[in-house]
Protein backbone atom coordinates (compact mmCIF):
# COMPACT_ATOMS: atom_id res chain seq x y z
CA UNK A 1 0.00 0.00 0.00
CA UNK A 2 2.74 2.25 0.61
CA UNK A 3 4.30 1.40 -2.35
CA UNK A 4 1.40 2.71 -4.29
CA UNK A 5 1.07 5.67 -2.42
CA UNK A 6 4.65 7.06 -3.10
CA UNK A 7 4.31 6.02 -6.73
CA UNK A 8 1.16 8.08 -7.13
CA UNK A 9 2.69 10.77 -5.33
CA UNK A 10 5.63 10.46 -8.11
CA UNK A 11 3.31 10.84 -11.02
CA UNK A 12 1.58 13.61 -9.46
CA UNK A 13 4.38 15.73 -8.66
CA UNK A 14 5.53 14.91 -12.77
CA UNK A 15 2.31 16.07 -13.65
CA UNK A 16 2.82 19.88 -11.64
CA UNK A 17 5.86 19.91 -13.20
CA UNK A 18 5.24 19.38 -16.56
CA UNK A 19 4.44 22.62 -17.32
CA UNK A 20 7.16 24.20 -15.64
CA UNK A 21 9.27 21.95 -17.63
CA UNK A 22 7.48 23.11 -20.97
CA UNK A 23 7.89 26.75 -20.64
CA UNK A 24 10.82 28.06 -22.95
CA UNK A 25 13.10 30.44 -22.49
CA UNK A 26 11.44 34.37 -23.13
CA UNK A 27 12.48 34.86 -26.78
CA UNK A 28 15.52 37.77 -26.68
CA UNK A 29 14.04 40.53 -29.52
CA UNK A 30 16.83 43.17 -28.77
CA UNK A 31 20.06 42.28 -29.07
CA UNK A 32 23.50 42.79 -30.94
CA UNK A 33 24.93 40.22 -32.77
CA UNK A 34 28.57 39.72 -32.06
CA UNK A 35 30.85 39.11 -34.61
CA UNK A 36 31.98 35.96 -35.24
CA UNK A 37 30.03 34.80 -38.44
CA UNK A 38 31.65 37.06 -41.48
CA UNK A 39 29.30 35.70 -44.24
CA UNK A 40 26.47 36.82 -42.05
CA UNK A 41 27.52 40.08 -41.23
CA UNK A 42 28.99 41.02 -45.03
CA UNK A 43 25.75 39.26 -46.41
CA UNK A 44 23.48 41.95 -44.38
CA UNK A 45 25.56 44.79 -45.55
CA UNK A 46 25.76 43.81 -48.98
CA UNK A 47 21.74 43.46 -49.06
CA UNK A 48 21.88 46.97 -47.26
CA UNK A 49 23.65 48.41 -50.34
CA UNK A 50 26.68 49.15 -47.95
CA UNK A 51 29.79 49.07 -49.39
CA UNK A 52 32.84 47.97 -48.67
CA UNK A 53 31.16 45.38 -46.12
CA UNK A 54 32.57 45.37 -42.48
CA UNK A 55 32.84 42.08 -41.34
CA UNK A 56 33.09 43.53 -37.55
CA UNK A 57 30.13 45.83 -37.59
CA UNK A 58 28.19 46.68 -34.60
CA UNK A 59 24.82 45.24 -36.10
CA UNK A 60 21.76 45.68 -33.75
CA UNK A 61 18.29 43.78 -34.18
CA UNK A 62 15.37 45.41 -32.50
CA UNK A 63 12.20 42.86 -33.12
CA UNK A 64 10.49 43.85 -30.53
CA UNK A 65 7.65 46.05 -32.94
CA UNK A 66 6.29 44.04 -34.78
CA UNK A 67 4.85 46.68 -36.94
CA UNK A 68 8.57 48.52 -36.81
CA UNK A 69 11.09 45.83 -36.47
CA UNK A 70 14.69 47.57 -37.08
CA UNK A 71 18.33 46.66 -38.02
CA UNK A 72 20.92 48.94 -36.99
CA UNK A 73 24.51 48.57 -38.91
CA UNK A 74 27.30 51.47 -37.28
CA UNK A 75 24.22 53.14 -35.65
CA UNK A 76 22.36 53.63 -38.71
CA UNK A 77 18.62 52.34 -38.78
CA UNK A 78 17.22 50.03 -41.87
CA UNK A 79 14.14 47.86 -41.64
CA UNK A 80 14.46 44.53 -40.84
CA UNK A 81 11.85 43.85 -44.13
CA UNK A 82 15.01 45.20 -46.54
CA UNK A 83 16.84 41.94 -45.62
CA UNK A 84 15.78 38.75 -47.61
CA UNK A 85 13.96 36.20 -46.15
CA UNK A 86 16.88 33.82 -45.29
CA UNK A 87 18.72 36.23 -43.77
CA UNK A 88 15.93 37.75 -41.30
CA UNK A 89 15.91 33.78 -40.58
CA UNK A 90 19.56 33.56 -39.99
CA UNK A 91 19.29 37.09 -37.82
CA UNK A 92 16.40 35.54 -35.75
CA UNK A 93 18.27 32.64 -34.85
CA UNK A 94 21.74 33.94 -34.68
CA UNK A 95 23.13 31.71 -31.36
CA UNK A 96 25.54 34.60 -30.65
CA UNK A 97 23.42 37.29 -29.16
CA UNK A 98 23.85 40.14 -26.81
CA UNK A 99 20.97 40.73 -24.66
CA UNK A 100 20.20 44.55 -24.87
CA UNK A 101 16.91 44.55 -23.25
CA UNK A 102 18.41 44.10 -19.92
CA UNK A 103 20.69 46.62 -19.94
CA UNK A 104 18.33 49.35 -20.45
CA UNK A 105 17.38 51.44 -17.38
CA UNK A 106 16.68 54.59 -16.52
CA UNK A 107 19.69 55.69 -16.29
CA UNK A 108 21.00 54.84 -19.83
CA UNK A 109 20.38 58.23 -21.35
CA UNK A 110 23.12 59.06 -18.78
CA UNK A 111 25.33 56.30 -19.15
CA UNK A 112 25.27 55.47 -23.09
CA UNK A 113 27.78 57.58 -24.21
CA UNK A 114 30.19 55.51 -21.54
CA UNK A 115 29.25 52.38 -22.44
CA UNK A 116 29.80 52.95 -26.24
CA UNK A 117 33.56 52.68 -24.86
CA UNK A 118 32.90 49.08 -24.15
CA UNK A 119 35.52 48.79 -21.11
CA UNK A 120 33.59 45.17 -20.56
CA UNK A 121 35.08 44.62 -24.31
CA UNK A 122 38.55 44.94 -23.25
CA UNK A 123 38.84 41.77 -21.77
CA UNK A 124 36.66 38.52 -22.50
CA UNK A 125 35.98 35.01 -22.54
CA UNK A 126 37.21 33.54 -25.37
CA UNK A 127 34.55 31.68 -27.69
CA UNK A 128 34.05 27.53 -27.63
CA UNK A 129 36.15 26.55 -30.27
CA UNK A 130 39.39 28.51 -28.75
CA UNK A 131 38.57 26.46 -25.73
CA UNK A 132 38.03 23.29 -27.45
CA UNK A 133 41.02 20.35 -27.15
CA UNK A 134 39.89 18.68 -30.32
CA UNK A 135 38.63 21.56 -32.49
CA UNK A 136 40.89 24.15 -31.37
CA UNK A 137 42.82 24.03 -34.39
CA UNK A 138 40.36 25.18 -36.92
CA UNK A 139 41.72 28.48 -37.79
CA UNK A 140 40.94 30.36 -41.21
CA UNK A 141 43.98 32.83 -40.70
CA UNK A 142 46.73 31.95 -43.32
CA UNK A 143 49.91 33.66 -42.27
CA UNK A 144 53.19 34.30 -44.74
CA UNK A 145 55.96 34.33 -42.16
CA UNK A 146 55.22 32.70 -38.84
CA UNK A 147 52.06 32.58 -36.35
CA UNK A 148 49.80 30.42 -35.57
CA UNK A 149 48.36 27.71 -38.06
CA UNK A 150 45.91 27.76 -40.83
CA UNK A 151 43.65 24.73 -39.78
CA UNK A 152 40.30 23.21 -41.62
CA UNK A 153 38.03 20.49 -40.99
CA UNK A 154 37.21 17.54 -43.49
CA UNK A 155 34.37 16.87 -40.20
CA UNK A 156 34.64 18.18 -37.00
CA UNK A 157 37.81 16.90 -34.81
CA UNK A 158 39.56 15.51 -38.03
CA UNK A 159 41.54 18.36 -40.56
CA UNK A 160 44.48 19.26 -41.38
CA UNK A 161 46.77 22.81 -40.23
CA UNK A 162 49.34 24.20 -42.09
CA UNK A 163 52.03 26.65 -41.24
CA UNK A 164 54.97 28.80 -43.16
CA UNK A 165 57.67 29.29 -40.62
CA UNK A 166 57.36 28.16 -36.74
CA UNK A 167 54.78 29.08 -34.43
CA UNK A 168 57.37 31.61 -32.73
CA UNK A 169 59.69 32.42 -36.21
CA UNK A 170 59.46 36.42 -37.16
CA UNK A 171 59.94 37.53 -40.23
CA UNK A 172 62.97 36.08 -42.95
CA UNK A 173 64.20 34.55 -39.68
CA UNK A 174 63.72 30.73 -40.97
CA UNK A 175 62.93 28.17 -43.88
CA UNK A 176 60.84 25.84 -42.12
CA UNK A 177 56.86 24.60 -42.89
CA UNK A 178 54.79 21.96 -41.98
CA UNK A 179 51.64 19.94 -43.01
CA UNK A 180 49.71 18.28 -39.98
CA UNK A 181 46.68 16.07 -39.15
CA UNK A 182 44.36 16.41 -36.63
CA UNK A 183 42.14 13.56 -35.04
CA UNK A 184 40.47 14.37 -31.39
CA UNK A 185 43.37 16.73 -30.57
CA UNK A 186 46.21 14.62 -31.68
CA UNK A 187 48.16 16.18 -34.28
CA UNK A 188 50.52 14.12 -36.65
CA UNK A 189 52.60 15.64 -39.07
CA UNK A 190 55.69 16.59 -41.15
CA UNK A 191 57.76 19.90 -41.62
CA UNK A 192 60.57 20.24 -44.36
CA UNK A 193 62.86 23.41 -45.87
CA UNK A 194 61.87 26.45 -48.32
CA UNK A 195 64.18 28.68 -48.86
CA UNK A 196 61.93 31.11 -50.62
CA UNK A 197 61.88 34.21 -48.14
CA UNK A 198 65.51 33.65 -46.98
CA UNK A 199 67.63 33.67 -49.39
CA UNK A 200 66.82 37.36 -50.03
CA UNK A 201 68.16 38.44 -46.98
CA UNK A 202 72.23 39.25 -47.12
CA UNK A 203 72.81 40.92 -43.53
CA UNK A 204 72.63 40.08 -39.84
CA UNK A 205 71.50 36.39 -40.11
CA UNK A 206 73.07 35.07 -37.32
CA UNK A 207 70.70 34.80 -35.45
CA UNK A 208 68.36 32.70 -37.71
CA UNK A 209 66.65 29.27 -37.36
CA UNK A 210 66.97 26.39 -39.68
CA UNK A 211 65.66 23.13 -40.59
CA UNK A 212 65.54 19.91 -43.03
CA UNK A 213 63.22 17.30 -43.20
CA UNK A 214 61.52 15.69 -39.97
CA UNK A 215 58.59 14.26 -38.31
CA UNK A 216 56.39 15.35 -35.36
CA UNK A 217 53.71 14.02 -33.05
CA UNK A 218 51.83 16.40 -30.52
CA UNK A 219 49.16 15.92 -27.95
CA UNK A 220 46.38 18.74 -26.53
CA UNK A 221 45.06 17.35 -22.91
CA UNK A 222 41.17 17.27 -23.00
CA UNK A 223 40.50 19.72 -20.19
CA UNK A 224 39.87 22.63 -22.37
CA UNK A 225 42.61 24.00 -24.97
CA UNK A 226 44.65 24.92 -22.39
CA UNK A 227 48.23 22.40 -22.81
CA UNK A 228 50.03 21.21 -25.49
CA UNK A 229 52.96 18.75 -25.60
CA UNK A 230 54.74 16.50 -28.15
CA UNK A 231 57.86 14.80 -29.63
CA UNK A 232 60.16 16.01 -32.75
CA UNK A 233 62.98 14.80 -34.89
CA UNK A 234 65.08 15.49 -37.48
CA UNK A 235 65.24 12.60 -40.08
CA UNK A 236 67.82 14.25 -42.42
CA UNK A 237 71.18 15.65 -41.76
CA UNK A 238 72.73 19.08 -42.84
CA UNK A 239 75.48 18.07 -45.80
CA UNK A 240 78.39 20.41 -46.54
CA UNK A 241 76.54 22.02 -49.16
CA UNK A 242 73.60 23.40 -46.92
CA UNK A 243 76.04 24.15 -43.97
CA UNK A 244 77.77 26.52 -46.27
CA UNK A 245 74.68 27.86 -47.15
CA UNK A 246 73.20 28.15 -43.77
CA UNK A 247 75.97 29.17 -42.04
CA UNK A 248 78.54 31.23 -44.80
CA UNK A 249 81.33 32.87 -42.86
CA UNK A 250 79.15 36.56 -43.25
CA UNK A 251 76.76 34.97 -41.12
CA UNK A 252 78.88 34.38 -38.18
CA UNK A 253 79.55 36.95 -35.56
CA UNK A 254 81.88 37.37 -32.49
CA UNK A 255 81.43 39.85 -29.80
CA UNK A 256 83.76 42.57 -29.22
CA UNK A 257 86.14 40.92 -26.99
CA UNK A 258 85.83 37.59 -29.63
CA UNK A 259 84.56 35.47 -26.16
CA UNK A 260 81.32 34.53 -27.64
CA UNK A 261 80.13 32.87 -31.31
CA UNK A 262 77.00 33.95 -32.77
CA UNK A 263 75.92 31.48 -35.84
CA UNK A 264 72.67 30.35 -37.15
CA UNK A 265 70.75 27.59 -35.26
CA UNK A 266 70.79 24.10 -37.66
CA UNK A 267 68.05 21.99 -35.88
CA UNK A 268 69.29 18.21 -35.64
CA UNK A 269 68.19 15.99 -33.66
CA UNK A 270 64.75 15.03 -30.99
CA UNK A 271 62.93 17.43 -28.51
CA UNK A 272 60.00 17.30 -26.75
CA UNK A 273 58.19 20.34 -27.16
CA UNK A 274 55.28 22.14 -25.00
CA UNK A 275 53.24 24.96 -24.92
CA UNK A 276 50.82 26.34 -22.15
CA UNK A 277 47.92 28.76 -23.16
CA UNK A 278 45.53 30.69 -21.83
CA UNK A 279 42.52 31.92 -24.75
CA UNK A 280 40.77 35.24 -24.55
CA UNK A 281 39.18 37.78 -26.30
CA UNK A 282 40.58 40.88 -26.04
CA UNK A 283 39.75 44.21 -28.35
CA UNK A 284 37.01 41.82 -29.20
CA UNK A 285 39.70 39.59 -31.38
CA UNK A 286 38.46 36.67 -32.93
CA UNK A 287 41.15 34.87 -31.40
CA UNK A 288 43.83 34.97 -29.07
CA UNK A 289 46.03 34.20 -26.87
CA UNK A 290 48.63 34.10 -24.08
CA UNK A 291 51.35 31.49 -24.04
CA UNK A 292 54.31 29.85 -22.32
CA UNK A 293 56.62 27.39 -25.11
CA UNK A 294 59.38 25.27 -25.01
CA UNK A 295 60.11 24.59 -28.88
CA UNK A 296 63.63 22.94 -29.67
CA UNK A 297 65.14 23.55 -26.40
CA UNK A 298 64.23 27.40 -26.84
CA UNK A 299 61.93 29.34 -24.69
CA UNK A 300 59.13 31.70 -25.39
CA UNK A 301 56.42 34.06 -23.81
CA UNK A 302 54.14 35.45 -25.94
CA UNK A 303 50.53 36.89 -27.34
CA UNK A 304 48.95 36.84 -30.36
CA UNK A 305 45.89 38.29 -31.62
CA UNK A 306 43.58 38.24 -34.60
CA UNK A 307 40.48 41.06 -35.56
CA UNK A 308 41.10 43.02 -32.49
CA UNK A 309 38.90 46.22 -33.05
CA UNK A 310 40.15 49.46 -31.61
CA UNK A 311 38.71 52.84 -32.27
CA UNK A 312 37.08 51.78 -35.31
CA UNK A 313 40.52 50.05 -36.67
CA UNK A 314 40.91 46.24 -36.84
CA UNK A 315 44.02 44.91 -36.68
CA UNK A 316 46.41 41.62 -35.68
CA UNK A 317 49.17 41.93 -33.13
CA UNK A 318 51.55 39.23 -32.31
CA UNK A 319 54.42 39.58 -29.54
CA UNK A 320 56.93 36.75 -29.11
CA UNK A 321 59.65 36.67 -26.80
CA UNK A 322 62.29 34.51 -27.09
CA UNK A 323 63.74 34.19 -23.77
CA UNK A 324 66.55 31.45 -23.67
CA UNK A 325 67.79 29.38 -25.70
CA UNK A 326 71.40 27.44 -25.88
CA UNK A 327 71.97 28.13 -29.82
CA UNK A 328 70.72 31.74 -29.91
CA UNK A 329 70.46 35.31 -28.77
CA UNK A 330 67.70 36.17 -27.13
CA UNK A 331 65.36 38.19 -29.30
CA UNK A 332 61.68 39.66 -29.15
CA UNK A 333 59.20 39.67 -32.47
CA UNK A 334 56.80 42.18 -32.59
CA UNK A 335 54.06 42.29 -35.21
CA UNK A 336 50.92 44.24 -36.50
CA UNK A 337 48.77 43.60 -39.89
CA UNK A 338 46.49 45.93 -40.43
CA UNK A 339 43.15 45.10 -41.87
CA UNK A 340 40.70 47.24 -44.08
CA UNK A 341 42.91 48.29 -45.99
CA UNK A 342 42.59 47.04 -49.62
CA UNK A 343 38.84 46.90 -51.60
CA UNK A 344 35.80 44.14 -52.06
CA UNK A 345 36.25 40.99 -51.01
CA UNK A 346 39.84 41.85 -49.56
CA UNK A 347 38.36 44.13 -47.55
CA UNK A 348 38.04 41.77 -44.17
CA UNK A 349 40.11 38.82 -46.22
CA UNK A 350 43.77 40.69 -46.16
CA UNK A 351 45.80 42.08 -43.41
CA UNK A 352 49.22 43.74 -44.08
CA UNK A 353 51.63 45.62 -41.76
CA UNK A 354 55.07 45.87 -40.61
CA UNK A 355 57.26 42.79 -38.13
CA UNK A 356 60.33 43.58 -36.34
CA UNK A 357 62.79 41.30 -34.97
CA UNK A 358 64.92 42.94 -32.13
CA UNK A 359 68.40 41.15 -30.87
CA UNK A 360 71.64 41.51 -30.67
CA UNK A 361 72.76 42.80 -34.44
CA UNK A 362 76.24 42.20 -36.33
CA UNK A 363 77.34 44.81 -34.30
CA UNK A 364 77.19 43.33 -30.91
CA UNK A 365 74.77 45.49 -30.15
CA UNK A 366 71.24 45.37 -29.36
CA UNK A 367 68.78 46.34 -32.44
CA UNK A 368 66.45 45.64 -35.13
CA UNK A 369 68.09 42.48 -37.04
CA UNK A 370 64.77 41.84 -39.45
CA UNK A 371 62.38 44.09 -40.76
CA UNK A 372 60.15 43.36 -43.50
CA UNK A 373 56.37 43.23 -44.42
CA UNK A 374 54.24 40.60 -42.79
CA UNK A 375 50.06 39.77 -44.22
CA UNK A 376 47.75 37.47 -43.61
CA UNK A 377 44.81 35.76 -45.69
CA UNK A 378 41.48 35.26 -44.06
CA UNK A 379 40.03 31.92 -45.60
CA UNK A 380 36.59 31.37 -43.79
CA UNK A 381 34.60 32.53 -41.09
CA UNK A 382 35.87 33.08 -37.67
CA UNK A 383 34.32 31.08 -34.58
């Protein structure tokens, strides 16, 4: 009898609750939509008749009128009925919103002209995919010299990344690349030697980086994209002919009182590399980072970001500090590509700018020993 009782008290209480359970969530009809989908945001624009499209637009929807539903592009009011069909779709179900409705008080006609500074933009949480061990890689930034990798998927946790330069190489500083796969945040690949944007470069290369053909095998831990670690090795030797290429008597240095050597680094031989990194958003970038490295027995702190947006300019920074190393100088990298620069579709595709490498020069002295042009190709929409 008992029995029964509690089990008709169970159904009863599922019954009360059912319709607690079937509410939904109040539909948000004012909100911004943040920027991480470019063919959404250039699509809107381009159906707006506003040209060149800005793929980092502050674009408002205010649906909350049905009779006078709005979107706002850089403050500037269009109906929401100019926009095909699709694309109101898309807008209405955009999983990247910013609740506006409550942040509006009373006192915003006081406090609107501060919070168009967007202090709470400075600093962020960075978006799932940066924080993802197995999809972290997916990157649609294709840099010439250096940087992160360009990454795709084939289907989710399974792509490929490929890089020109290392991770922490500046500009003209090396001749390495490398063609990985990806499968649930192991990463399997191979790098090799191009000489290409080298061989250009006559003065103060002594304290370059160089490589020949290997293999590597790396490892993210699945507690959020946060660790890195992995095994390298040469599989071909330097021969005369590249050591007099690599390291040519005008590429060696001694310091003023001839106690110290400074020569190019020829990688040979196994490491076990590592790199610890924290995601975030800041300027609203699309992605970015802090980081800690060990890469072939040489140390590096470091920050690099992509699409931040600062008074109305969007631009990629990258800072890379070299801090020890048993081949090498110490030296710093700093970098910005500035997008928005060129027309149509490279518009938000192309960033260009300046990268500096800083050391100690020919000279035994400590200066610029690399300057040269850096860009960047955008191949896909940011997550």
């Amino acid at each position: 009898m008992g029995i029964k009782k509690l089990s008709f008290s169970l159904i009863l209480t599922l019954l009360l609750c059912l319709p607690l359970l079937a509410q939904e969530e109040e539909p948000v009809r004012y909100y911004q939509l943040e920027p991480l989908d470019d063919s959404l945001f250039i699509q809107i624009q381009e159906q707006l008749f506003i040209d060149p499209p800005d793929p980092k637009a502050e674009i408002i929807a205010d649906l909350r009128d049905l009779n006078n539903q709005t979107i706002s592009v850089k403050g500037v009011l269009y109906p929401f009925l100019a926009l095909k069909e699709e694309t109101r779709a898309r807008v209405i179900t955009y999983p990247f919103k910013i609740n506006l409705e409550e942040s509006v008080t009373f006192t915003s006609v006081f406090t609107k002209v501060l919070n168009k500074l967007r202090f709470d933009k400075i600093v962020n949480t960075p978006s799932v995919f940066q924080i993802s061990p197995t999809l972290g890689y997916i990157n649609p930034f294709l840099q010439f010299m250096g940087g992160e990798r360009f990454g795709f998927a084939l289907k989710n946790d399974v792509g490929f990344s490929f890089g020109i330069g290392t991770p922490y190489s500046g500009v003209l500083e090396t001749n390495f690349y490398e063609l990985n796969f990806h499968i649930l945040g192991l990463r399997a690949g191979l790098f090799s030697n191009d000489d290409t944007f080298i061989e250009h470069k006559f003065d103060n290369n002594h304290n370059n980086i160089y490589f020949k053909l290997g293999y590597q095998i790396n490892y993210v831990v699945p507690f959020g994209n946060f660790f890195e670690f992995g095994y390298m090795s040469t599989t071909e030797e330097f021969g005369r002919t590249k050591i007099e290429k690599y390291r040519p008597e005008s590429s060696i240095v001694y310091s003023r009182d001839s106690s110290k050597i400074y020569d190019p680094y020829l990688v040979d031989g196994k490491f076990f590399n590592w790199e610890f990194r924290y995601p975030v958003r800041i300027l609203e970038a699309t992605r970015a980072k802090f980081y800690v490295a060990k890469y072939v027995n040489e140390y590096h702190i470091g920050f690099t970001g992509r699409e931040m947006s600062l008074a109305g300019s969007v631009f990629d920074f990258r800072f890379d500090a070299m801090v020890s190393s048993k081949e090498r100088e110490p030296q710093y990298i700093i970098e910005a590509l500035i997008q928005k620069i060129f027309g149509n579709w490279a518009f938000s595709a192309v960033a260009i700018g300046p990268s500096v490498i800083l050391t100690r020069t020919n000279k035994d002295k400590f200066g610029i020993t690399s300057i040269f042009v850096n860009a960047r190709l955008k191949a896909g929409t940011s997550f």
